[in-house]
Protein backbone atom coordinates (compact mmCIF):
# COMPACT_ATOMS: atom_id res chain seq x y z
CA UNK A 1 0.00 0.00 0.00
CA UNK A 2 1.98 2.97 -1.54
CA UNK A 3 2.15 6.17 1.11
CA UNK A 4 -0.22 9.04 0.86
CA UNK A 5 1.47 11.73 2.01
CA UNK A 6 4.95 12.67 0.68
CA UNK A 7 8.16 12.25 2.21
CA UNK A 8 8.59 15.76 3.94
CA UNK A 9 4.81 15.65 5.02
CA UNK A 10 5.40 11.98 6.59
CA UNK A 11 8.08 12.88 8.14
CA UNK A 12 6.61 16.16 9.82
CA UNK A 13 3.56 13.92 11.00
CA UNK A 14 5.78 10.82 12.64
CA UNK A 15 8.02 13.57 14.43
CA UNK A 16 4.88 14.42 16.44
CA UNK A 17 5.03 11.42 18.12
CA UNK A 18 6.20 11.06 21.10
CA UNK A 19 7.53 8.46 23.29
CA UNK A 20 6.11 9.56 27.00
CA UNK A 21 3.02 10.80 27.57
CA UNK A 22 0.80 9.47 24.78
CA UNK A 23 -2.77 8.47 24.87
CA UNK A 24 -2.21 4.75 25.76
CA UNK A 25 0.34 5.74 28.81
CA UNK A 26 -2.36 8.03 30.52
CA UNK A 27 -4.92 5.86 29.90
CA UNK A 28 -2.35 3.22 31.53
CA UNK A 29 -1.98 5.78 34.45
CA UNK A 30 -5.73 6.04 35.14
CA UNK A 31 -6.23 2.34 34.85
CA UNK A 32 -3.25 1.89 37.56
CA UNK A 33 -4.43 4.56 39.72
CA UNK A 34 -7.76 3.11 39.55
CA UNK A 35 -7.15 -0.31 40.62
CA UNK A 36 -4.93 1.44 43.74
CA UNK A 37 -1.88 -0.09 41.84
CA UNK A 38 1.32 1.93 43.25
CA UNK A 39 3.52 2.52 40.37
CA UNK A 40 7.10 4.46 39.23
CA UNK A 41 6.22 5.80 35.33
CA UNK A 42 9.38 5.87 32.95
CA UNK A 43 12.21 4.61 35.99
CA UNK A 44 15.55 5.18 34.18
CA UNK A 45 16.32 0.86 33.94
CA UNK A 46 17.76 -0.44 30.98
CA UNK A 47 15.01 -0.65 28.29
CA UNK A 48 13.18 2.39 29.06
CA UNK A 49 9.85 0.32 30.39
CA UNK A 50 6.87 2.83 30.70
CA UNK A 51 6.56 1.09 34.40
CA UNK A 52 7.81 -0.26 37.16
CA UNK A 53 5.39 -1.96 40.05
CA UNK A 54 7.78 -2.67 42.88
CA UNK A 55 9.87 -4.50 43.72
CA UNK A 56 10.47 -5.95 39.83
CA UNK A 57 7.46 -5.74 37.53
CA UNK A 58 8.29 -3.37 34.15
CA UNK A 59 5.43 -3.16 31.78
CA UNK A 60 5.74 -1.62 28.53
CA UNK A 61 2.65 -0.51 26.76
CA UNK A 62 3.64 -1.13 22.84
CA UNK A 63 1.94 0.26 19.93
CA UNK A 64 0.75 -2.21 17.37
CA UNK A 65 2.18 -0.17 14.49
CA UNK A 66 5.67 0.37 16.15
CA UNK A 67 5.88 -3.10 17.71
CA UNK A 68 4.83 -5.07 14.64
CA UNK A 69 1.65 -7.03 16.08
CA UNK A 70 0.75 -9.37 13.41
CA UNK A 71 3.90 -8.46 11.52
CA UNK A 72 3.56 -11.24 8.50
CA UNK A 73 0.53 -9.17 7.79
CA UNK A 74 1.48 -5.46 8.58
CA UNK A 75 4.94 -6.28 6.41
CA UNK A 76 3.27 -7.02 3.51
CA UNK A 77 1.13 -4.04 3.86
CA UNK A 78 4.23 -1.77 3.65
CA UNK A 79 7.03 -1.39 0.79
CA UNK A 80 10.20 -2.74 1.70
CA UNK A 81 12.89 -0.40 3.07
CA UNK A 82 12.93 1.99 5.80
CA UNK A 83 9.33 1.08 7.71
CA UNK A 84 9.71 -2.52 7.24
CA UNK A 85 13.13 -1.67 8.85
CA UNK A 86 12.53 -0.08 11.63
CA UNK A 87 9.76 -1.82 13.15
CA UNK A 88 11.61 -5.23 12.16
CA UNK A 89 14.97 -3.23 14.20
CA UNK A 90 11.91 -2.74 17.22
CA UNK A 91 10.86 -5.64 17.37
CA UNK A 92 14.56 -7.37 17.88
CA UNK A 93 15.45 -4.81 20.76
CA UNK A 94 11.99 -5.57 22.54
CA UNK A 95 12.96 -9.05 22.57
CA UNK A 96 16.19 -8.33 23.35
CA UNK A 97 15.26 -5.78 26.45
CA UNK A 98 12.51 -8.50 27.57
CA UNK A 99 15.66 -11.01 27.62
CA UNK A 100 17.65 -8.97 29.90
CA UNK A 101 15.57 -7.87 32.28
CA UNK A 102 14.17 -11.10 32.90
CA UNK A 103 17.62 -12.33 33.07
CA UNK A 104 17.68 -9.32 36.07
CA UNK A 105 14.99 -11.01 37.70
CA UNK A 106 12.48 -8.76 36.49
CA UNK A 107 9.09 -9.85 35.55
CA UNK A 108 8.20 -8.38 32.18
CA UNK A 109 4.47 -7.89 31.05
CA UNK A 110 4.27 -6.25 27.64
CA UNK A 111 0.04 -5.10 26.50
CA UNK A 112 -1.08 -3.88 23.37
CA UNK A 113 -2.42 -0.45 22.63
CA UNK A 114 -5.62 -2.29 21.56
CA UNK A 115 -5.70 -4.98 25.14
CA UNK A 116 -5.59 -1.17 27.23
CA UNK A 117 -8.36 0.14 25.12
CA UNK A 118 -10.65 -2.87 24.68
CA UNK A 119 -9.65 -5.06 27.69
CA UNK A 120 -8.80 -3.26 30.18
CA UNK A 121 -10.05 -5.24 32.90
CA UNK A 122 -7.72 -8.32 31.79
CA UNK A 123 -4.76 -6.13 31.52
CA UNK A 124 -5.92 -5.52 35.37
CA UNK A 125 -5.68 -8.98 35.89
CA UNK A 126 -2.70 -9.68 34.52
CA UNK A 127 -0.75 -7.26 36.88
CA UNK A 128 -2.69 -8.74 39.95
CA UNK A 129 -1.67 -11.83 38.84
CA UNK A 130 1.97 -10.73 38.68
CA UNK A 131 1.53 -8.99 41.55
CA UNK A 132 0.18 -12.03 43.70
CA UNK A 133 2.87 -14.37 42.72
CA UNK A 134 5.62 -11.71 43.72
CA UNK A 135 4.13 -11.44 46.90
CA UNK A 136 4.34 -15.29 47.31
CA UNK A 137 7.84 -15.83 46.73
């Protein structure tokens, strides 16, 4: 599927987003603060997680664009070079940041932007679930 918008226009639209404080992170927050979930947003640990439930939980809250969800599909939708790229370059350092901090002994939960939106109460679980079996060790 060839691009719409020209090069200079694409690039003026992807250089508006940003990395903290998006949509899906506050609506994160809320759902966090909501459930009484205590909660450190963006520590500085290696990988840059978007959260940190102590004493080891890091959650990252990955776009389905950026991260590649159903990437046999979404690389076929895209002409080869710089897009197929760089999410194929994202989606090698998320496994490789998921590798190391679990090799840290942290417990890593990754959601998509789509499982905050639609599911939220799952993505709840999931964390208490975490949360529980940290608690029990």
């Amino acid at each position: 599927m060839p691009d719409v918008f020209t090069k200079e226009k694409r690039s003026e639209l992807m250089s508006r987003i940003r990395s903290k404080g998006s949509k899906m992170e506050v609506e994160f927050t809320q759902l966090l603060k909501s459930n009484n979930i205590e909660f450190t947003y963006q520590p500085k640990i290696f990988g840059k997680p978007d959260f940190l439930l102590k004493p080891n939980i890091v959650i990252f809250c990955d776009s389905s664009f950026w991260h590649g969800r159903n990437w046999k599909m979404l690389k076929n939708q895209l002409k080869e070079g710089y897009w197929r790229d760089h999410i194929a370059k994202n989606m090698k350092r998320d496994r490789l940041v998921s590798h190391t901090l679990r090799k840290e002994g942290f417990v890593v939960l990754r959601f998509w932007d789509d499982e905050i939106k639609e599911h939220p109460e799952d993505v709840t679980n999931k964390i208490q679930r975490a949360l529980k079996e940290q608690t029990v060790k």
